[in-house]
N, C-alpha and C. Protein backbone atom coordinates (compact mmCIF):
# COMPACT_ATOMS: atom_id res chain seq x y z
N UNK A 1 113.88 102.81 137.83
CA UNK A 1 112.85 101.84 137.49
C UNK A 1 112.76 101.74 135.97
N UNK A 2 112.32 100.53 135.55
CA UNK A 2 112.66 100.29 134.02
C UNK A 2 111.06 101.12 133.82
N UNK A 3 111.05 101.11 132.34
CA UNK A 3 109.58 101.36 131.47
C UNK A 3 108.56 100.87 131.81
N UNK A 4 109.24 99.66 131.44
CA UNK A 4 107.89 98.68 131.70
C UNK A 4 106.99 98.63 132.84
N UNK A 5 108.13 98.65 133.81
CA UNK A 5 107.60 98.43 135.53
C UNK A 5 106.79 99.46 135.76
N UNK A 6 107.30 100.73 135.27
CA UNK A 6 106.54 101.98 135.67
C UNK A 6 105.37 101.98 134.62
N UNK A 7 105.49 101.40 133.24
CA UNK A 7 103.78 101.35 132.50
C UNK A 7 103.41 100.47 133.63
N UNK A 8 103.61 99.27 133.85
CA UNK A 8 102.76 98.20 134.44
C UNK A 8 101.87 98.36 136.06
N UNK A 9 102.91 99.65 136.47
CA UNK A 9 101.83 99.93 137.63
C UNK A 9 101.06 101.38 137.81
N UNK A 10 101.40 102.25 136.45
CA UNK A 10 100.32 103.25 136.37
C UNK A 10 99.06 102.61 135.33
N UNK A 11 99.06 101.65 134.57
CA UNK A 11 97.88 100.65 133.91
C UNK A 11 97.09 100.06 135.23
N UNK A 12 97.90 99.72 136.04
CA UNK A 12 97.15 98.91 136.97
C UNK A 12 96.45 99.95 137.81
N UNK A 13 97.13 101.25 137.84
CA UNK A 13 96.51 102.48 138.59
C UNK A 13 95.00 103.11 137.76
N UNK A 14 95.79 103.26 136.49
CA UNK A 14 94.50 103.44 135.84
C UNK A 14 92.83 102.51 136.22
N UNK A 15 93.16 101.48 135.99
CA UNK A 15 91.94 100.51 135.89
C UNK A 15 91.63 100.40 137.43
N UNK A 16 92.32 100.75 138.33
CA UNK A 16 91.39 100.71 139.62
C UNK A 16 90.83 102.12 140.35
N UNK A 17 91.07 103.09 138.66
CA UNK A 17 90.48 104.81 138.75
C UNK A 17 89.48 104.57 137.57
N UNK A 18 88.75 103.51 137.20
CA UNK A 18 87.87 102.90 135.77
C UNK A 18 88.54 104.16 134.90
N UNK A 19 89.63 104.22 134.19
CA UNK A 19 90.13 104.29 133.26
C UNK A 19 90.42 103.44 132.49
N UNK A 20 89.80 103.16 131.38
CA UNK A 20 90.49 102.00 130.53
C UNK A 20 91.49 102.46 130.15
N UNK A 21 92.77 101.36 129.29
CA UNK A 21 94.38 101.51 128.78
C UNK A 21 94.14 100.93 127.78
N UNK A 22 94.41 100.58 126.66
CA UNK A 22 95.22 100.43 125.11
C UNK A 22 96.36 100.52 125.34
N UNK A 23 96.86 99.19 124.85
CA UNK A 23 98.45 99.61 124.21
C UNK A 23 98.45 99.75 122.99
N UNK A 24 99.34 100.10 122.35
CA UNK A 24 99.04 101.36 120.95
C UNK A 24 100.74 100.75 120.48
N UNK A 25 101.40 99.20 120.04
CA UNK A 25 101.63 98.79 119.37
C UNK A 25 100.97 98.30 117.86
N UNK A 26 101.29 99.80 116.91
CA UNK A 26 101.43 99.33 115.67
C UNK A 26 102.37 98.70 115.10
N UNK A 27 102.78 98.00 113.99
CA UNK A 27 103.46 97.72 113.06
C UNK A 27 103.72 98.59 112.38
N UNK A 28 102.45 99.42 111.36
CA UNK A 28 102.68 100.21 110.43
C UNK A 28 102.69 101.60 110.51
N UNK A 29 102.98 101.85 111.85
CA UNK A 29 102.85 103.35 112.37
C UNK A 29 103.79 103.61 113.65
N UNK A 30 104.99 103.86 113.58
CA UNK A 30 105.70 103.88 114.26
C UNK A 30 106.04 105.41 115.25
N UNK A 31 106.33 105.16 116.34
CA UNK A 31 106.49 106.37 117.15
C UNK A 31 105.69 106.57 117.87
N UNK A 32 104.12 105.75 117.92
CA UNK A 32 103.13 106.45 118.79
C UNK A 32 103.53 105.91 120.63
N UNK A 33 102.82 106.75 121.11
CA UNK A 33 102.52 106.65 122.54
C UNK A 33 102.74 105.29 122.87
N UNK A 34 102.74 104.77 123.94
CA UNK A 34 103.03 103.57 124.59
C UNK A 34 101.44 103.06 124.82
N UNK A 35 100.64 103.99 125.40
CA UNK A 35 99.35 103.58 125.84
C UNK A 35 98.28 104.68 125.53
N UNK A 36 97.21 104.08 124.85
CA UNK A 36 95.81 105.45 124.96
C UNK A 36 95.29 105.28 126.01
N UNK A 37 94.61 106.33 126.93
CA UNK A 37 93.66 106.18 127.99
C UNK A 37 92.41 106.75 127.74
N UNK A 38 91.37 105.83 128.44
CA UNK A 38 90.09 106.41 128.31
C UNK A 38 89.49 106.53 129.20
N UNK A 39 89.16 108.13 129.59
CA UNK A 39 88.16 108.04 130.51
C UNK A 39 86.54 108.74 130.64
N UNK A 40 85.50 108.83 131.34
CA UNK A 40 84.54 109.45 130.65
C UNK A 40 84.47 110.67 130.14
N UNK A 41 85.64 111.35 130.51
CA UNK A 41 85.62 113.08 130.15
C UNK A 41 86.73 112.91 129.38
N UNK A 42 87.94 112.39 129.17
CA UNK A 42 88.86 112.40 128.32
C UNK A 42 89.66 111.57 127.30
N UNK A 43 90.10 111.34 126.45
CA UNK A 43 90.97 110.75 125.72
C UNK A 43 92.53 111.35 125.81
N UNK A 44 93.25 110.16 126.23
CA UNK A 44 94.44 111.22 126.69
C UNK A 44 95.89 110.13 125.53
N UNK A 45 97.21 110.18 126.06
CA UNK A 45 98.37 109.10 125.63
C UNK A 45 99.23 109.46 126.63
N UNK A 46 100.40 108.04 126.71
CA UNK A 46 101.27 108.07 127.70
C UNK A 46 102.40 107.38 126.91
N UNK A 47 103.19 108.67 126.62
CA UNK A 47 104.82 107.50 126.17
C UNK A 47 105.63 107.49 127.63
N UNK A 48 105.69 106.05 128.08
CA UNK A 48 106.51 106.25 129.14
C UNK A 48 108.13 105.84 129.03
N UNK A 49 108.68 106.22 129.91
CA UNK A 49 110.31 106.32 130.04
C UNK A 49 110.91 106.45 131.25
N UNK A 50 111.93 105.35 131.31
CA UNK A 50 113.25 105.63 132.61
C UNK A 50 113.08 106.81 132.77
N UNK A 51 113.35 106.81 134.06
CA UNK A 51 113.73 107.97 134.77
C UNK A 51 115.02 108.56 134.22
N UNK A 52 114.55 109.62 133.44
CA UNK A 52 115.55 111.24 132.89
C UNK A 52 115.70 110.62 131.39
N UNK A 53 114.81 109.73 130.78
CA UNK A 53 114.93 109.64 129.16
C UNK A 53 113.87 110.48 128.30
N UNK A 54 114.58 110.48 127.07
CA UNK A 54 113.67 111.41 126.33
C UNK A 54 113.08 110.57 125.41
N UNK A 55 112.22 111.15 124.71
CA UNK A 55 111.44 110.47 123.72
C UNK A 55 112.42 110.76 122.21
N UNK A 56 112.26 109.53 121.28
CA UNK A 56 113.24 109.50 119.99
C UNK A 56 112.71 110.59 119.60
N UNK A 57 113.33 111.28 118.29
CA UNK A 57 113.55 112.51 117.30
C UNK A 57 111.77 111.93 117.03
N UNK A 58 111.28 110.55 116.36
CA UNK A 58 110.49 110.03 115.64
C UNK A 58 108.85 110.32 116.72
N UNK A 59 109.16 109.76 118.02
CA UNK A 59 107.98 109.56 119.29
C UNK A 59 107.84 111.15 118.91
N UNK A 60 108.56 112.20 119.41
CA UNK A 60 108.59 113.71 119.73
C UNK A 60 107.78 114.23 118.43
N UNK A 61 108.15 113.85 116.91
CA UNK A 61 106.99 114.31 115.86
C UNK A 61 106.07 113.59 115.99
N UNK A 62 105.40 112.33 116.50
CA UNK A 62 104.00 111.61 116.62
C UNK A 62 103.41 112.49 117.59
N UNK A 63 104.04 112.78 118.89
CA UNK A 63 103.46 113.24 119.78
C UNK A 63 103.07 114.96 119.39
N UNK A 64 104.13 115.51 118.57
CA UNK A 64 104.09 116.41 118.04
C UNK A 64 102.76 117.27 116.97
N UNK A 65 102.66 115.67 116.11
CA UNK A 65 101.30 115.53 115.53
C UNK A 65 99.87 115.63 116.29
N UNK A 66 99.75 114.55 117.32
CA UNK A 66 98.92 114.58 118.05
C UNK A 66 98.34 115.65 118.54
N UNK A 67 99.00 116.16 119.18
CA UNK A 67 99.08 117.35 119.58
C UNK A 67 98.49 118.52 118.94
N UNK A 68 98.61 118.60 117.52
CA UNK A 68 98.14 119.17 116.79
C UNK A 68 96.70 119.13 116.18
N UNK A 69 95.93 117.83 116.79
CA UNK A 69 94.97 117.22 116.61
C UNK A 69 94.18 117.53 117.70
N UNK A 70 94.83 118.41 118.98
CA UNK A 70 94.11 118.63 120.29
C UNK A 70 94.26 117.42 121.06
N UNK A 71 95.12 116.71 120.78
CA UNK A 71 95.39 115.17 121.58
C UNK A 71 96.30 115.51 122.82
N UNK A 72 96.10 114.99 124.07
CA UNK A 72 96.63 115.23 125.60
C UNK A 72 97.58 114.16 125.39
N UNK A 73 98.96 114.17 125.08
CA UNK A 73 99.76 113.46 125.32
C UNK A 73 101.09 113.95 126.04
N UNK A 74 101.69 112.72 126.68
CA UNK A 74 102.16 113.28 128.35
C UNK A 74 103.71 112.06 128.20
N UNK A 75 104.41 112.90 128.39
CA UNK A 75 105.36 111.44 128.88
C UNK A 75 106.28 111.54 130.12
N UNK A 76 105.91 109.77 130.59
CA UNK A 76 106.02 109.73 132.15
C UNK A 76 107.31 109.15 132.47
N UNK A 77 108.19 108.96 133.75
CA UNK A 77 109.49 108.49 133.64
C UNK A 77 109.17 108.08 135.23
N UNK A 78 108.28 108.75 135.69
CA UNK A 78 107.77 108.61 137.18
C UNK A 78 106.50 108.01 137.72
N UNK A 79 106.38 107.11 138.57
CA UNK A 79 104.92 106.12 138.94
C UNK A 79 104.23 107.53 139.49
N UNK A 80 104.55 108.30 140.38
CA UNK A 80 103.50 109.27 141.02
C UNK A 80 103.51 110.52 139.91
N UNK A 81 104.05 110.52 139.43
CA UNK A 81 104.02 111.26 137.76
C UNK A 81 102.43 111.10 137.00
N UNK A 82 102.86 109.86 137.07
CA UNK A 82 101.61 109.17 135.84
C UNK A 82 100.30 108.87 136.51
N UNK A 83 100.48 108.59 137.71
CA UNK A 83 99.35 108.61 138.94
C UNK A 83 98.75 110.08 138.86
N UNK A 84 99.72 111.20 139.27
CA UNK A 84 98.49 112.67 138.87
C UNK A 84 97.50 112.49 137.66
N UNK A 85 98.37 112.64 137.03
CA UNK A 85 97.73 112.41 135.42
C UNK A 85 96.69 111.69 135.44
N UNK A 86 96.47 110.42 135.82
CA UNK A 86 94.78 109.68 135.88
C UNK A 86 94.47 109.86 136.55
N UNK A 87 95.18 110.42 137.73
CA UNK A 87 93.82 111.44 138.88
C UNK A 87 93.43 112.56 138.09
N UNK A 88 93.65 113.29 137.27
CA UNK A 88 93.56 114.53 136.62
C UNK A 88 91.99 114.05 135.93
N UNK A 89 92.32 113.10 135.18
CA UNK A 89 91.46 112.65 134.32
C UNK A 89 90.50 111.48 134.56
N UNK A 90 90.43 111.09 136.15
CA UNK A 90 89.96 110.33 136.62
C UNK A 90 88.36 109.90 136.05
N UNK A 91 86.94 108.78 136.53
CA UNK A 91 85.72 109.04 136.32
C UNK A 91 85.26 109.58 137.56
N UNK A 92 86.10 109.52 138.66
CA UNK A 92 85.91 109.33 140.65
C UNK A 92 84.95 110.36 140.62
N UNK A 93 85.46 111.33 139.76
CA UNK A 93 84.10 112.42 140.07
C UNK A 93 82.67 113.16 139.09
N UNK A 94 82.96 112.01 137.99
CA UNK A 94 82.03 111.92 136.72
C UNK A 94 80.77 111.44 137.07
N UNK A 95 79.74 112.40 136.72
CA UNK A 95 78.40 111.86 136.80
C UNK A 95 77.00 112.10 135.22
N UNK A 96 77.51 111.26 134.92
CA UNK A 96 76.65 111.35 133.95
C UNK A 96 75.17 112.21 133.75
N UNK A 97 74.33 112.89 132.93
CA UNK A 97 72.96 113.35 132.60
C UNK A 97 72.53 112.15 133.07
N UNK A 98 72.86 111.42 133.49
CA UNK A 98 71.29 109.90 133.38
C UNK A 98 71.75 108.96 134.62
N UNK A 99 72.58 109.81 135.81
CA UNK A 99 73.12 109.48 136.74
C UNK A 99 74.08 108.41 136.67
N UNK A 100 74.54 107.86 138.14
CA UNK A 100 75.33 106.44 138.17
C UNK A 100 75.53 105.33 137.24
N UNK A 101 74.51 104.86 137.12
CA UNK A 101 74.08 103.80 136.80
C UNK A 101 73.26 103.44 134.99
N UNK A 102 74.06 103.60 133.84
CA UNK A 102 73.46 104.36 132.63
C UNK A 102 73.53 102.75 131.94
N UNK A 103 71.74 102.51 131.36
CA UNK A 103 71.90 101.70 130.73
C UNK A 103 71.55 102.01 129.06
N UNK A 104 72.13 101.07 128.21
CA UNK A 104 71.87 101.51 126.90
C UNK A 104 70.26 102.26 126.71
N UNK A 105 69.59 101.60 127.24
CA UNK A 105 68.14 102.06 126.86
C UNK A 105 67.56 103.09 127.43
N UNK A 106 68.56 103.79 128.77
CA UNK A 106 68.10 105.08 128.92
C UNK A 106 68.96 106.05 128.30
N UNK A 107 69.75 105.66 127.67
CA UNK A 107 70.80 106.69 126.67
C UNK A 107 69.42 106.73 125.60
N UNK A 108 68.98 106.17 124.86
CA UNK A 108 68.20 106.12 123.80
C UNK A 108 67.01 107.05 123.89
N UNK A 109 66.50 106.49 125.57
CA UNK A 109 64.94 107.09 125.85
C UNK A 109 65.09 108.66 126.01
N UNK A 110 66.22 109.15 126.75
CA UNK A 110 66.68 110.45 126.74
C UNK A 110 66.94 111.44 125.78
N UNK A 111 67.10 110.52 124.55
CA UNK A 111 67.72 111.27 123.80
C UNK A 111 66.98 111.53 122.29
N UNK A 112 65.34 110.19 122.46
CA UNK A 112 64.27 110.39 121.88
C UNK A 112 64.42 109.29 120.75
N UNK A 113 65.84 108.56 121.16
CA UNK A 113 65.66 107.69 119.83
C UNK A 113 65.55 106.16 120.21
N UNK A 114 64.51 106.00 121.07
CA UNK A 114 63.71 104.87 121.41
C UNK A 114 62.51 104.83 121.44
């Protein structure tokens, strides 16, 4: 399976686990991750790749960096690969201090600055 195909259906996996995706095309910063993910407990990255490719000399020191920053970065070559991974980090079982359902103004009232 190409790259793409396999980003295009762990993104689509993500967002129906409410993980948001970023794609993380810079210009002036080359090597990063393919995609950031966000979810309520984590900030993670995904350089993905064909099945049995490696990441360039260049991706391997970004990710390398990251890493060093405490950054969760992962690279995928496999759809049920990249599927653990946002089950790992899913919201399916996130429950907020202020339950389900959190609106700006009970973040505020909770927290005394309303």
């Amino acid at each position: 399976m190409l790259e793409k195909e396999i980003e295009t259906k762990i993104v689509k996996y993500a967002k129906s686990q409410n993980v948001l995706s970023f794609k993380m095309n810079s210009v002036t910063s080359k090597g990063l991750p393919d995609r950031m993910f966000i979810s309520k407990t984590s900030i993670f990255f995904i350089e993905f790749k064909r099945l049995g490719a490696k990441p360039t000399k260049l991706q391997s020191y970004m990710m390398s960096e990251l890493k060093d920053y405490n950054c969760k970065v992962y690279v995928v070559d496999d759809v049920e690969q990249g599927k653990r991974i946002i089950d790992e980090y899913s919201n399916k079982n996130y429950e907020s201090d202020w339950g389900s359902s959190v609106t700006i103004k009970d973040v505020y009232v909770k927290s005394g600055n309303y």
